[in-house]
C-alpha atoms as a PDB file:
ATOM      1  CA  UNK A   1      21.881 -37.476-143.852  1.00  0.00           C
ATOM      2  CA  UNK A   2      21.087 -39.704-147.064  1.00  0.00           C
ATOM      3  CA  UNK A   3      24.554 -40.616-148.443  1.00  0.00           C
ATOM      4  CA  UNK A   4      24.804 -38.646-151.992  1.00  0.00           C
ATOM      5  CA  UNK A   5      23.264 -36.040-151.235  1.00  0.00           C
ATOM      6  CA  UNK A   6      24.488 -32.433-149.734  1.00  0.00           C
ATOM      7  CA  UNK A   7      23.005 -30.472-146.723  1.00  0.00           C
ATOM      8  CA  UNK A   8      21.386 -27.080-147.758  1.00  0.00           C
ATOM      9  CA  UNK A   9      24.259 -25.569-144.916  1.00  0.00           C
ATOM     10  CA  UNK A  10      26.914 -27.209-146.949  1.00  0.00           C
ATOM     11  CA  UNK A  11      25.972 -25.637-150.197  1.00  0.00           C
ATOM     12  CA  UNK A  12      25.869 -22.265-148.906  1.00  0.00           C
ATOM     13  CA  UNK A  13      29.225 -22.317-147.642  1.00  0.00           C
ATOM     14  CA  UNK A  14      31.904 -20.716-149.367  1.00  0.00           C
ATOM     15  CA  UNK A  15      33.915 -22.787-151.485  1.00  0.00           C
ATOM     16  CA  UNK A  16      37.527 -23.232-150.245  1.00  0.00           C
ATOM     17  CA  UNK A  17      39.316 -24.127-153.758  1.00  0.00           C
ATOM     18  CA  UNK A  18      37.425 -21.458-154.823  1.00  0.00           C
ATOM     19  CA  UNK A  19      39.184 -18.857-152.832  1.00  0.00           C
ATOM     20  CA  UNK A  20      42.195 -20.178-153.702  1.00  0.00           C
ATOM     21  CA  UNK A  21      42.248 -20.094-157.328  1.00  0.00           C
ATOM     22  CA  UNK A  22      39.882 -16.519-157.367  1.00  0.00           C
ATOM     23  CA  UNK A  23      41.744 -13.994-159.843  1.00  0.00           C
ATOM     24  CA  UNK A  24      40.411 -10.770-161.211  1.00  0.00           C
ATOM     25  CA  UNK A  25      40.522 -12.092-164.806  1.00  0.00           C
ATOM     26  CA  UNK A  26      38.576 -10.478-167.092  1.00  0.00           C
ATOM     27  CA  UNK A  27      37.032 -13.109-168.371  1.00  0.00           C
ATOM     28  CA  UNK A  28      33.723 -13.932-166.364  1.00  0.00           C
ATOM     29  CA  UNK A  29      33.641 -17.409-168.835  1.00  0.00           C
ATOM     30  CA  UNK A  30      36.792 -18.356-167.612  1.00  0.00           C
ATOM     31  CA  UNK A  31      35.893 -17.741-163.590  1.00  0.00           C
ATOM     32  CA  UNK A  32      32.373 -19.175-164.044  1.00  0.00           C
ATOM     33  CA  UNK A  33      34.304 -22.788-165.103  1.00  0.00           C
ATOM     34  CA  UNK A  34      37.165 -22.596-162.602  1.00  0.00           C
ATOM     35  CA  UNK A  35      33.817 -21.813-160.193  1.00  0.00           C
ATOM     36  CA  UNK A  36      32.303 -25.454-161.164  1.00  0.00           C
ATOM     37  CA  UNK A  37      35.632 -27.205-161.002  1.00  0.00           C
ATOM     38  CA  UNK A  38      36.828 -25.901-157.601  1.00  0.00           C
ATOM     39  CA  UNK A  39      32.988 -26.604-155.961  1.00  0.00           C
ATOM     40  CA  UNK A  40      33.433 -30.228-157.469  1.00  0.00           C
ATOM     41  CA  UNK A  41      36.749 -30.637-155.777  1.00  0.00           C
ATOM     42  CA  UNK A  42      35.642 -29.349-152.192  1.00  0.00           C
ATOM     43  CA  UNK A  43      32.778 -31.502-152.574  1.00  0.00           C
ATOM     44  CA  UNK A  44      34.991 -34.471-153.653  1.00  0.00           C
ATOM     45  CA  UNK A  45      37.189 -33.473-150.172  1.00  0.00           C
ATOM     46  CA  UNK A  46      33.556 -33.428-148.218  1.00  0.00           C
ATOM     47  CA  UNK A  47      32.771 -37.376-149.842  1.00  0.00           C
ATOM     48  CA  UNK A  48      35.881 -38.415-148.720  1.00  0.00           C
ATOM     49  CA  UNK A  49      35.738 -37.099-145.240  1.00  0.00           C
ATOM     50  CA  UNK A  50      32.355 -38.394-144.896  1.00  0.00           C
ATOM     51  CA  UNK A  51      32.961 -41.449-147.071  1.00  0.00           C
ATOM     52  CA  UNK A  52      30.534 -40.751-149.148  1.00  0.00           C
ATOM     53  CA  UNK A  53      30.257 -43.550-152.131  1.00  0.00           C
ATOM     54  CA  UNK A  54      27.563 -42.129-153.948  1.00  0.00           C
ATOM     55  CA  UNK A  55      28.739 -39.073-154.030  1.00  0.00           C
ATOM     56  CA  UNK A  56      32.761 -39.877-154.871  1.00  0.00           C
ATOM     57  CA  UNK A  57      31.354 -41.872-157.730  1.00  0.00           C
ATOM     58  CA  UNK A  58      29.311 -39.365-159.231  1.00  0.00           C
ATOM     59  CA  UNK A  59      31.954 -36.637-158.945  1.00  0.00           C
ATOM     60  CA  UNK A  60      34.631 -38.917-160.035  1.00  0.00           C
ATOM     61  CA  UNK A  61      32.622 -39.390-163.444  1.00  0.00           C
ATOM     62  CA  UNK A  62      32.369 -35.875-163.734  1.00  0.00           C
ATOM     63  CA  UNK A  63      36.082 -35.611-163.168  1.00  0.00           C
ATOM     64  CA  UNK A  64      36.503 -37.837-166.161  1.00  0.00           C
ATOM     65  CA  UNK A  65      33.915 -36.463-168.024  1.00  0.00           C
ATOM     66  CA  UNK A  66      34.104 -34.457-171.644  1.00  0.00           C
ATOM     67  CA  UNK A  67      31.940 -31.745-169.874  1.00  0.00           C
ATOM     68  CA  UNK A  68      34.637 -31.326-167.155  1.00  0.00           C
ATOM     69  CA  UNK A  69      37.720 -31.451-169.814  1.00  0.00           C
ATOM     70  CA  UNK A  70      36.134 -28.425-171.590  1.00  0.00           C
ATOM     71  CA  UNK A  71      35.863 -26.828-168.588  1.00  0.00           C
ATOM     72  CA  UNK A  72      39.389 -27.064-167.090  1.00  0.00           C
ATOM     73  CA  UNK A  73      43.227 -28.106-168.802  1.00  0.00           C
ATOM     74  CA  UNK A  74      44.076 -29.476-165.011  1.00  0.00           C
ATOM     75  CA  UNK A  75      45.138 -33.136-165.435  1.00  0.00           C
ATOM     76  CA  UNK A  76      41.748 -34.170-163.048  1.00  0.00           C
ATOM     77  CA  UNK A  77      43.448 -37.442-162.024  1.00  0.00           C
ATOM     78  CA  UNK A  78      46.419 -35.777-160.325  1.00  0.00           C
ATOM     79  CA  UNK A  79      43.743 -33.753-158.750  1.00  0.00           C
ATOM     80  CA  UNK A  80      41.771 -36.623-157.363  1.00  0.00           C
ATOM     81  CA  UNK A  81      45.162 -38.125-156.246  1.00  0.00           C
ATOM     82  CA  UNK A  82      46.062 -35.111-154.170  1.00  0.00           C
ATOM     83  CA  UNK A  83      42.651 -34.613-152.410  1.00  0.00           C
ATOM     84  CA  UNK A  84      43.160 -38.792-151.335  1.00  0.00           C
ATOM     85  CA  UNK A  85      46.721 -37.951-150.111  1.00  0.00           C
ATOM     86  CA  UNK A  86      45.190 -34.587-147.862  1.00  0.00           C
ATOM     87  CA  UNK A  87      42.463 -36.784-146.827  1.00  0.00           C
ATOM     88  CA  UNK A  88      45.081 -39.519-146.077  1.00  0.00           C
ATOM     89  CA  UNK A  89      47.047 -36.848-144.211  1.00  0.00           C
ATOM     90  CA  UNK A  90      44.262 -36.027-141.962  1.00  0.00           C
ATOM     91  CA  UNK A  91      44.143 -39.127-140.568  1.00  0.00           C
ATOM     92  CA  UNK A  92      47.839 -39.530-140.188  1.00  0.00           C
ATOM     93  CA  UNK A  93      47.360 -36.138-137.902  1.00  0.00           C
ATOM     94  CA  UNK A  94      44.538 -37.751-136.012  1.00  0.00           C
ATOM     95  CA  UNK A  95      46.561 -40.203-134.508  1.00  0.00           C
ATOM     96  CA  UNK A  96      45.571 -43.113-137.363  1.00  0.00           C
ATOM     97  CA  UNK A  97      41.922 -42.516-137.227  1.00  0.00           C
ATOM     98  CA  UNK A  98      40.946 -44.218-140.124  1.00  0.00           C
ATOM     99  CA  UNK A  99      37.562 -44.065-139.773  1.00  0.00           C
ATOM    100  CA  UNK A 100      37.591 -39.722-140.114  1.00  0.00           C
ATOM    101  CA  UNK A 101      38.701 -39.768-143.718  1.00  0.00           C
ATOM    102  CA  UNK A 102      37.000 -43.607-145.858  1.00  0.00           C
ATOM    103  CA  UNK A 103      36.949 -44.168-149.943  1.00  0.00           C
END
């Protein structure tokens, strides 16, 4: 697999931030932008897991980005931060595997 780029299996896939933040708001606007955030961050966890630097850099600039501020109030940083530490953690409960989870 060319590094930056996503499988067509692994865009299909349902979107595990996704599930966790779906609500029956009634505003479709709203879901549509939490929909673009959360596929960003479970494709920021996939870059990490794979170490994918191509990929972490362009979603880190969208993380940082005007566009993505619009889209979200969550602090994006903090965000970034805490998908690290769970990647981090993955390795701790591999037995110090570092090469599952590289950034």
């Amino acid at each position: 697999m060319k590094k930056g780029i996503m499988q067509r299996d692994a865009m299909q896939s349902p979107s595990l931030s996704l599930s966790r933040m779906r609500n029956d708001d009634e505003n479709p606007y709203q879901n549509l932008a939490n929909a673009i955030v959360c596929v960003a961050a479970d494709d920021y966890r996939t870059a990490l897991s794979n170490g994918d630097k191509p990929l972490l850099f362009s979603l880190q600039s969208f993380f940082r980005s005007q566009w993505c501020g619009i889209l979200t109030t969550i602090d994006t940083e903090c965000l970034m931060d805490a998908l690290h530490k769970e990647c981090e953690g993955r390795i701790e409960k591999a037995g110090g595997v570092s090469i599952v989870c590289k950034y």
